[in-house]
PDB file of N, CA and C in Angstrom:
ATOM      1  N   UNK A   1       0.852  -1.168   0.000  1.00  0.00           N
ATOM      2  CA  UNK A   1       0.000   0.000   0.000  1.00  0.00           C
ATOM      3  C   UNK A   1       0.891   1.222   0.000  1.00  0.00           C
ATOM      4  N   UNK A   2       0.586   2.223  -0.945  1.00  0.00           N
ATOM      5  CA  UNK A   2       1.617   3.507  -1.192  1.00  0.00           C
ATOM      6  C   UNK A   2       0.642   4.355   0.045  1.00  0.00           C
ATOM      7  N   UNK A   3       1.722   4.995   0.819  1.00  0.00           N
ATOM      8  CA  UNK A   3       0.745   5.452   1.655  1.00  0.00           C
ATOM      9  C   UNK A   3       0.706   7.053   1.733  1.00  0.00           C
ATOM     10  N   UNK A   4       1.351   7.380   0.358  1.00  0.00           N
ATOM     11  CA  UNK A   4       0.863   8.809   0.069  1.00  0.00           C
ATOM     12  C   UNK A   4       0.283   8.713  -1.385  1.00  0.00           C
ATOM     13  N   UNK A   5      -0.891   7.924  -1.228  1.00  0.00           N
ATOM     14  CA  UNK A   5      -1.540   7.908  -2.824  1.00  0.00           C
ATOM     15  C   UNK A   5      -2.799   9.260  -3.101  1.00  0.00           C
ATOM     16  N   UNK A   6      -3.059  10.114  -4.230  1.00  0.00           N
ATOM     17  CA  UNK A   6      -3.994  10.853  -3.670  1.00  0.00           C
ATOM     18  C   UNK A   6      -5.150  10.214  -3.386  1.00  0.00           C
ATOM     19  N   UNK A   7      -6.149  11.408  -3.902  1.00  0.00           N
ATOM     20  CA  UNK A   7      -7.183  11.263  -3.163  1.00  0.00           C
ATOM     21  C   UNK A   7      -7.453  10.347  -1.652  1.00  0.00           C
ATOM     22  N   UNK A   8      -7.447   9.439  -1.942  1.00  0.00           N
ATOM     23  CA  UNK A   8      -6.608   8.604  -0.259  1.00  0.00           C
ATOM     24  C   UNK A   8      -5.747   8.070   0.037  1.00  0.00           C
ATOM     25  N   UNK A   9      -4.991   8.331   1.177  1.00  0.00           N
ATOM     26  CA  UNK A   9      -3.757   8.217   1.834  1.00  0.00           C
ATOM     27  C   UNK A   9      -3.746   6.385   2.240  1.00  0.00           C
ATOM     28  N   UNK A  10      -2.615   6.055   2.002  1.00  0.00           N
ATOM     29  CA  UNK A  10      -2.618   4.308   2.850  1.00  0.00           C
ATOM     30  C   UNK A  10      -3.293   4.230   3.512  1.00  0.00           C
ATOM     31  N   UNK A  11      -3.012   4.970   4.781  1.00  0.00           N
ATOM     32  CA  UNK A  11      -3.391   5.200   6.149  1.00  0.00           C
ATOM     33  C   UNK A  11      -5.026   4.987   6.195  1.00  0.00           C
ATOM     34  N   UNK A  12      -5.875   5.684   5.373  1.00  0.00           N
ATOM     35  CA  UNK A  12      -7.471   5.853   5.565  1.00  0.00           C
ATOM     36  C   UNK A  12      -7.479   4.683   4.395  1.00  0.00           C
ATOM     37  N   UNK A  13      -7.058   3.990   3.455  1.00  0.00           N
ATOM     38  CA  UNK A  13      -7.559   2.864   2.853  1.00  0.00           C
ATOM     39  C   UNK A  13      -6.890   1.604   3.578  1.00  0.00           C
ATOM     40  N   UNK A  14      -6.233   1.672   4.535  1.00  0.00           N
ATOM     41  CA  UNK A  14      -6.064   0.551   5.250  1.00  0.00           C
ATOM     42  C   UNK A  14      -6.928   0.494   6.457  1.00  0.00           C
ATOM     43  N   UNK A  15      -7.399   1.458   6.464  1.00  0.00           N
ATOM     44  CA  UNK A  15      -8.711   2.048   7.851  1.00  0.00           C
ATOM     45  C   UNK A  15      -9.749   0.882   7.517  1.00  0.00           C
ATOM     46  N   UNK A  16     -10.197   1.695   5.740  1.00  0.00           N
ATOM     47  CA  UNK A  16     -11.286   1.015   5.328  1.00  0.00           C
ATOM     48  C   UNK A  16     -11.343  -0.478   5.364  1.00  0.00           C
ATOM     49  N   UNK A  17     -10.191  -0.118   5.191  1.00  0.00           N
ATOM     50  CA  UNK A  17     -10.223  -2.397   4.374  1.00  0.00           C
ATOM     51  C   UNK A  17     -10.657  -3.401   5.874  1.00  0.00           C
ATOM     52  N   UNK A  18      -9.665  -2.612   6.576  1.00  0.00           N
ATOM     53  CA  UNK A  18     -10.028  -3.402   7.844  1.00  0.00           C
ATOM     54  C   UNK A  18     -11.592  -3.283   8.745  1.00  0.00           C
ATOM     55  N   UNK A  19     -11.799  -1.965   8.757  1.00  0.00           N
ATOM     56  CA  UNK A  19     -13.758  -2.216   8.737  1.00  0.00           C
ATOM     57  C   UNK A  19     -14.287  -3.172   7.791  1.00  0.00           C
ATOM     58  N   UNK A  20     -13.730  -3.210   7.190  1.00  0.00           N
ATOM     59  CA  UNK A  20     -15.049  -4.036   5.807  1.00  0.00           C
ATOM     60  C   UNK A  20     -14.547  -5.685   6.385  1.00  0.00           C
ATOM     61  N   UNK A  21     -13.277  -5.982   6.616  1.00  0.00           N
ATOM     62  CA  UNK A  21     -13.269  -7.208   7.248  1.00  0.00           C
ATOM     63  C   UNK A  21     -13.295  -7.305   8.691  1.00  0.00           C
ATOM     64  N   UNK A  22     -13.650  -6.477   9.292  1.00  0.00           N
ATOM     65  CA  UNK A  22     -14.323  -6.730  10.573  1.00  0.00           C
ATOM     66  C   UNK A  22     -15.943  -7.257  10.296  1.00  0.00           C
ATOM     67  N   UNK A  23     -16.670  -6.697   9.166  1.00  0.00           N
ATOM     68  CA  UNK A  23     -17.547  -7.358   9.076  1.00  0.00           C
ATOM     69  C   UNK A  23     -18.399  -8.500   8.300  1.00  0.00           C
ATOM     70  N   UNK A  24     -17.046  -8.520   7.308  1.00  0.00           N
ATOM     71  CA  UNK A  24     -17.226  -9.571   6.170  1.00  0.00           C
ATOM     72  C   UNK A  24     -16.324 -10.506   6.183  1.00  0.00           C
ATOM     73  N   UNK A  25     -14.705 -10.806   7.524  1.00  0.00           N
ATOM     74  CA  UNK A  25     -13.907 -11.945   7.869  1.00  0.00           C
ATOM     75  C   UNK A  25     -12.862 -11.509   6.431  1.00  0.00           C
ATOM     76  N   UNK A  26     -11.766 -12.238   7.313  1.00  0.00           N
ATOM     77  CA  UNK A  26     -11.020 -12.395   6.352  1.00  0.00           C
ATOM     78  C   UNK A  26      -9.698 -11.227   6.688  1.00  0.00           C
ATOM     79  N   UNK A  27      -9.016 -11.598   6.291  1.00  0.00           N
ATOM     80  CA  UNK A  27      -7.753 -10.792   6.386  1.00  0.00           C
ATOM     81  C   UNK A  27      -6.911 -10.370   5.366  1.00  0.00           C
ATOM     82  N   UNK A  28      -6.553  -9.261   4.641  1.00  0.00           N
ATOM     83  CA  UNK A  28      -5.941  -8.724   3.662  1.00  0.00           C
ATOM     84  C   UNK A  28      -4.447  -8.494   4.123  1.00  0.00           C
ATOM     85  N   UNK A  29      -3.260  -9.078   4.009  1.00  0.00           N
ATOM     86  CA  UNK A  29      -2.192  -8.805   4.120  1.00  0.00           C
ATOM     87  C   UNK A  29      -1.635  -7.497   3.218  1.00  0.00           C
ATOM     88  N   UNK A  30      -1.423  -6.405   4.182  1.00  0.00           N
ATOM     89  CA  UNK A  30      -1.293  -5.175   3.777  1.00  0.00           C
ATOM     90  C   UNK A  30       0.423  -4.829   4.294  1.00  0.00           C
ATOM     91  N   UNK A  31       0.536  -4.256   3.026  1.00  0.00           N
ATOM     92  CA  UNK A  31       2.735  -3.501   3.510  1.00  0.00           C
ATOM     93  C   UNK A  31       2.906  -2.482   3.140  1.00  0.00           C
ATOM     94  N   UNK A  32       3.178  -1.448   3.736  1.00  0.00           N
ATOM     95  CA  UNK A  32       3.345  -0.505   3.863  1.00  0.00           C
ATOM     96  C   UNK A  32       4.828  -0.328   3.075  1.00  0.00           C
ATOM     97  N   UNK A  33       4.123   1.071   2.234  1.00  0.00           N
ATOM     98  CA  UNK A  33       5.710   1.149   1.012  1.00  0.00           C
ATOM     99  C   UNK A  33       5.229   2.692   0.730  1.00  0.00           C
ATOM    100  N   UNK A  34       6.609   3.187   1.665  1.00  0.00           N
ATOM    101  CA  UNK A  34       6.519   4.740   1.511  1.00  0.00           C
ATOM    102  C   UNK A  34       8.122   5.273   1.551  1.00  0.00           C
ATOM    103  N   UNK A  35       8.440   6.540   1.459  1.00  0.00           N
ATOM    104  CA  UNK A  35       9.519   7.655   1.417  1.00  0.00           C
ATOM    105  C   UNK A  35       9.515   7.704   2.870  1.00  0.00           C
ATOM    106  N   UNK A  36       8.697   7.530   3.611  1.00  0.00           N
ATOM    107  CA  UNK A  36       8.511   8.302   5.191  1.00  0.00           C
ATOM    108  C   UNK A  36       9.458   7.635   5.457  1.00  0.00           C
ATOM    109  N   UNK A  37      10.693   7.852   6.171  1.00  0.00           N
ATOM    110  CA  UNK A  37      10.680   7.141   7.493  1.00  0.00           C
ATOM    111  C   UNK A  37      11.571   7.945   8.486  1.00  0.00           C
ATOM    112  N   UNK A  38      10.837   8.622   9.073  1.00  0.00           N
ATOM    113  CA  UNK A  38      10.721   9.587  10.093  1.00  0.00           C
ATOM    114  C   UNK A  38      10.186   8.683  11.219  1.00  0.00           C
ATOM    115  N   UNK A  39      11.049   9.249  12.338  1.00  0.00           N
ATOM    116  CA  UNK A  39      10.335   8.450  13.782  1.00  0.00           C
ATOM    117  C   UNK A  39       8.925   8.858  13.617  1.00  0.00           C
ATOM    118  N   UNK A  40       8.694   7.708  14.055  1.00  0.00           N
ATOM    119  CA  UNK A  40       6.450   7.526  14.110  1.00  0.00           C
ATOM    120  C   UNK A  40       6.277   7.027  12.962  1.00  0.00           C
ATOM    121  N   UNK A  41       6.580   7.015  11.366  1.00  0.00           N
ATOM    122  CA  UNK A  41       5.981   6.783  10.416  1.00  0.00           C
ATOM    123  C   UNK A  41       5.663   5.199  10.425  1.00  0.00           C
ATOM    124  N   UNK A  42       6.461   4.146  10.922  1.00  0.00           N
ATOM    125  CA  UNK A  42       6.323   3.263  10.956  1.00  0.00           C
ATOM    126  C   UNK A  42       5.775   2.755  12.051  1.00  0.00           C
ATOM    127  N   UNK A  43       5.121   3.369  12.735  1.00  0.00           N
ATOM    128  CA  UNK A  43       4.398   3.194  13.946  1.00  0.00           C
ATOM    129  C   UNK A  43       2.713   3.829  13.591  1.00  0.00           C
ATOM    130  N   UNK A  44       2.262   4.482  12.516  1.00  0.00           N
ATOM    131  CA  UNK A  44       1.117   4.859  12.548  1.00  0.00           C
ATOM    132  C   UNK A  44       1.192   4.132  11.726  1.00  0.00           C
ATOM    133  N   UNK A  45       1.313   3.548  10.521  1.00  0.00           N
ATOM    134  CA  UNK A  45       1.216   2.425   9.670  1.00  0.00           C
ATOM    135  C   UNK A  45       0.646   1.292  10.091  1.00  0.00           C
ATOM    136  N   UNK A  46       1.438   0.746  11.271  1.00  0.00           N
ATOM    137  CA  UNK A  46       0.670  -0.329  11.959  1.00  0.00           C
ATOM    138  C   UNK A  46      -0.336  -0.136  12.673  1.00  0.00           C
ATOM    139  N   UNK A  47      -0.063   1.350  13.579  1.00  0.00           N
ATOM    140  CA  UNK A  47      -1.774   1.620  14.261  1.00  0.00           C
ATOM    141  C   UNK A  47      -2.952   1.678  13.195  1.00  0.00           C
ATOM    142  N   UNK A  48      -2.424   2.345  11.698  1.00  0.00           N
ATOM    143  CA  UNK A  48      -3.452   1.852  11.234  1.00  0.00           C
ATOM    144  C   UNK A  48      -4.172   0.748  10.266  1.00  0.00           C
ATOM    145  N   UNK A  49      -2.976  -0.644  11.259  1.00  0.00           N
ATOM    146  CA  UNK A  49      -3.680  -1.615  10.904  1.00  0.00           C
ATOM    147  C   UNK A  49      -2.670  -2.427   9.740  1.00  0.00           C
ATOM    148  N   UNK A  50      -1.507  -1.752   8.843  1.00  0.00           N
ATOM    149  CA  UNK A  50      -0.664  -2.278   7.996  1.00  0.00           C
ATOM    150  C   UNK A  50       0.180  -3.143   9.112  1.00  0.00           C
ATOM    151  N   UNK A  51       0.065  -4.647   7.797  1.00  0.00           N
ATOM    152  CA  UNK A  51       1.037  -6.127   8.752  1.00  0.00           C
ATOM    153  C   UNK A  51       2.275  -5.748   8.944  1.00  0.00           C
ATOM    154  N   UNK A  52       2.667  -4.524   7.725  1.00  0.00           N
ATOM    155  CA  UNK A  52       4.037  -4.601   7.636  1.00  0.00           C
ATOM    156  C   UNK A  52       5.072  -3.580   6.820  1.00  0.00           C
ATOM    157  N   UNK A  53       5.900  -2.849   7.091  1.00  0.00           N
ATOM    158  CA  UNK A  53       6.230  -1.249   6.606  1.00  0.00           C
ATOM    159  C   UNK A  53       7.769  -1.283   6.103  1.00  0.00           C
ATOM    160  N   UNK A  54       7.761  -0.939   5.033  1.00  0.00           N
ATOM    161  CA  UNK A  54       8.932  -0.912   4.179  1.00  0.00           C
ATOM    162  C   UNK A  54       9.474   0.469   3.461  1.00  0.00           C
ATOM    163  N   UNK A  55      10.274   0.697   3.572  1.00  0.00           N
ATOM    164  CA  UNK A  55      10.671   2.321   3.091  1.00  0.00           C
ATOM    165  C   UNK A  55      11.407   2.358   1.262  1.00  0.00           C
ATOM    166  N   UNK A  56      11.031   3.508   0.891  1.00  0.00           N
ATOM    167  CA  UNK A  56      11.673   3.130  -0.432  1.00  0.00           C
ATOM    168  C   UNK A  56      13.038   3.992  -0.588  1.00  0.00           C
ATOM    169  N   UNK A  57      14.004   3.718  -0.985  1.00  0.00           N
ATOM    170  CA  UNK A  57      13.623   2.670  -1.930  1.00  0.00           C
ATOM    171  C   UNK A  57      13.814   1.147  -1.568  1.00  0.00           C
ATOM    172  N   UNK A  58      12.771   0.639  -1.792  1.00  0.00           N
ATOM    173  CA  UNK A  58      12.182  -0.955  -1.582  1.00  0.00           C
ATOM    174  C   UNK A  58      13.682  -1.913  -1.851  1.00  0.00           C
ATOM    175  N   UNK A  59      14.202  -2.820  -0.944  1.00  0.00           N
ATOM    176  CA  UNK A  59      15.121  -3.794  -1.469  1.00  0.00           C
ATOM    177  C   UNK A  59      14.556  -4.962  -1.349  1.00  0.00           C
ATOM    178  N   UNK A  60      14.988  -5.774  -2.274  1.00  0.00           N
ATOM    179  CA  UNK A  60      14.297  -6.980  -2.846  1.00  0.00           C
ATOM    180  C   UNK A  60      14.038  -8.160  -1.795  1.00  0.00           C
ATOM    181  N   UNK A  61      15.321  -7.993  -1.002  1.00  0.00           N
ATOM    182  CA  UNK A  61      15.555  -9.054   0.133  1.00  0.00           C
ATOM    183  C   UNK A  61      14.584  -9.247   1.166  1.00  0.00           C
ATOM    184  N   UNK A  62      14.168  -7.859   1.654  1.00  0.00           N
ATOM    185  CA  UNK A  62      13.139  -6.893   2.427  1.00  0.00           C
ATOM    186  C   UNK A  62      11.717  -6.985   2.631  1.00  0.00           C
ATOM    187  N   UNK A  63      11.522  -7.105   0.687  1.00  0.00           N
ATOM    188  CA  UNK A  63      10.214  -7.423   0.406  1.00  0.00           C
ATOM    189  C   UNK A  63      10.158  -8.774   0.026  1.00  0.00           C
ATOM    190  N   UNK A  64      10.575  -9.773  -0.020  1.00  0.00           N
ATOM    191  CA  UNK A  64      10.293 -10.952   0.286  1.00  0.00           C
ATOM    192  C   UNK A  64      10.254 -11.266   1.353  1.00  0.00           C
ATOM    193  N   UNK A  65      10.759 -10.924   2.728  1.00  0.00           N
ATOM    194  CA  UNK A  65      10.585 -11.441   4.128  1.00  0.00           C
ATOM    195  C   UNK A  65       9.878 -10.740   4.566  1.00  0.00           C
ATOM    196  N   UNK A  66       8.944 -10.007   3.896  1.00  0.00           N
ATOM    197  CA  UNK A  66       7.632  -9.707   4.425  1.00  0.00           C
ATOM    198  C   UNK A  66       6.835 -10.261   3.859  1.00  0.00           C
ATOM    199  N   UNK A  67       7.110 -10.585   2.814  1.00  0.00           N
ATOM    200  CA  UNK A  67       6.229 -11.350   1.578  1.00  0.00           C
ATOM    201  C   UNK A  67       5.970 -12.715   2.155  1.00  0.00           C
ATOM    202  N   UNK A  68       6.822 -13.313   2.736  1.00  0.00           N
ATOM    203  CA  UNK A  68       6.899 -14.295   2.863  1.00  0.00           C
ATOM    204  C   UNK A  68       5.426 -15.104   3.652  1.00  0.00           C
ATOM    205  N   UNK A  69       5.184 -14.502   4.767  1.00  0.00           N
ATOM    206  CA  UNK A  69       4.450 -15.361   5.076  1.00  0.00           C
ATOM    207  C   UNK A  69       3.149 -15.271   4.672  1.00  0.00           C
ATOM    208  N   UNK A  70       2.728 -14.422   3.958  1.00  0.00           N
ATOM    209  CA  UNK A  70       1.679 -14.711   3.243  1.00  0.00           C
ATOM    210  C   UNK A  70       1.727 -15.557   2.284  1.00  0.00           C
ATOM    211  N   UNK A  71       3.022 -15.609   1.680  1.00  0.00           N
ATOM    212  CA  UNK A  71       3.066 -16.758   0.275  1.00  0.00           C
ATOM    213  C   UNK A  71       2.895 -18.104   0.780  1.00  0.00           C
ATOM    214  N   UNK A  72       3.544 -18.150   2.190  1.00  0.00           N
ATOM    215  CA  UNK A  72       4.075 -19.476   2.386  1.00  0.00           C
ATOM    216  C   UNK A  72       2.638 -19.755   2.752  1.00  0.00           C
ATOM    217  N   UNK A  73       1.094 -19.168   3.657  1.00  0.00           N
ATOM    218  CA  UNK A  73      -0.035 -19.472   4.186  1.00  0.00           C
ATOM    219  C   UNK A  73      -0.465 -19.800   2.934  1.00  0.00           C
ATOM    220  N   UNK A  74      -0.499 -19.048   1.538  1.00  0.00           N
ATOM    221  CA  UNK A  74      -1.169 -19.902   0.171  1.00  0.00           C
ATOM    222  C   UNK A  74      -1.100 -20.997  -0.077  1.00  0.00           C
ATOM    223  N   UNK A  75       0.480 -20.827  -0.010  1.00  0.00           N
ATOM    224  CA  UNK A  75       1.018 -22.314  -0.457  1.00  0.00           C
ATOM    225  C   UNK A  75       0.325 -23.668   0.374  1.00  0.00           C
ATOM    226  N   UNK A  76       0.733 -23.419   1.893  1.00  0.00           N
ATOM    227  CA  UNK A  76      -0.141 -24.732   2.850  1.00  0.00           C
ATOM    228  C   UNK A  76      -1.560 -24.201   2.746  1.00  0.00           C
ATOM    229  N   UNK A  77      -2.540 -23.409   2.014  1.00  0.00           N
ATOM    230  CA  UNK A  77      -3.639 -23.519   2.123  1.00  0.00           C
ATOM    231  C   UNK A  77      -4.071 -24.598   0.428  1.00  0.00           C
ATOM    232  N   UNK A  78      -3.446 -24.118  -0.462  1.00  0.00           N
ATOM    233  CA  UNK A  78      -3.332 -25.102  -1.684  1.00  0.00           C
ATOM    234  C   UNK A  78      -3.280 -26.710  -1.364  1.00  0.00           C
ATOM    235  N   UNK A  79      -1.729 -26.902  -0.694  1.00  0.00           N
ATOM    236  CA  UNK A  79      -1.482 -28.045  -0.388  1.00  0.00           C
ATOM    237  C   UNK A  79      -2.768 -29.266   0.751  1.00  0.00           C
ATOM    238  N   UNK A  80      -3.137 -27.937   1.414  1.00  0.00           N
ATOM    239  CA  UNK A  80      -4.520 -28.563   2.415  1.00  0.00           C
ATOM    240  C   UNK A  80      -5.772 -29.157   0.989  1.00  0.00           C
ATOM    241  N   UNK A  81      -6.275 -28.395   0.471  1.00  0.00           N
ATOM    242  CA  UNK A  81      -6.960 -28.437  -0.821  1.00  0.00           C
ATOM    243  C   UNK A  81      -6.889 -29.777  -1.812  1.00  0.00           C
ATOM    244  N   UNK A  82      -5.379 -29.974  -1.985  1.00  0.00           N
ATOM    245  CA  UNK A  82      -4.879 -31.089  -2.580  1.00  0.00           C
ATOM    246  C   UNK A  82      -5.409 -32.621  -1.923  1.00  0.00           C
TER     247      UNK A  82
END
């Protein structure tokens, strides 16, 4: 999630997402990918609700070990399926 996108900011579309699955279940793995990183920036990110906060410019290593455990929950949710 770019969290200086216009019209809405990360911050208020990660607000939303998480109301809408407070009432419809489910969990959206959300990462935070911004310029900020000023003390607090990575601390209101998660208050509002982002799994996980990455500064740009983005390194590859970075964003796979955040990546990760969502890939890896697909993967054993596939393999359950099988």
């Amino acid at each position: 999630m770019d969290v200086q996108m216009p019209v809405m900011d990360g911050l208020t579309a990660t607000r939303e997402i998480r109301k809408r699955e407070q009432s419809k279940g489910g969990h959206i793995r959300i990462l935070a990918m911004t310029a900020n990183a000023m003390k607090g920036d990575r601390e209101k990110c998660l208050q509002a609700g982002m799994d996980g906060y990455l500064t740009k410019p983005i390194q590859s290593h970075e964003l796979y070990q955040k990546m990760e455990p969502t890939l890896s929950s697909k993967s054993q949710a596939k393999t359950a399926k099988n």
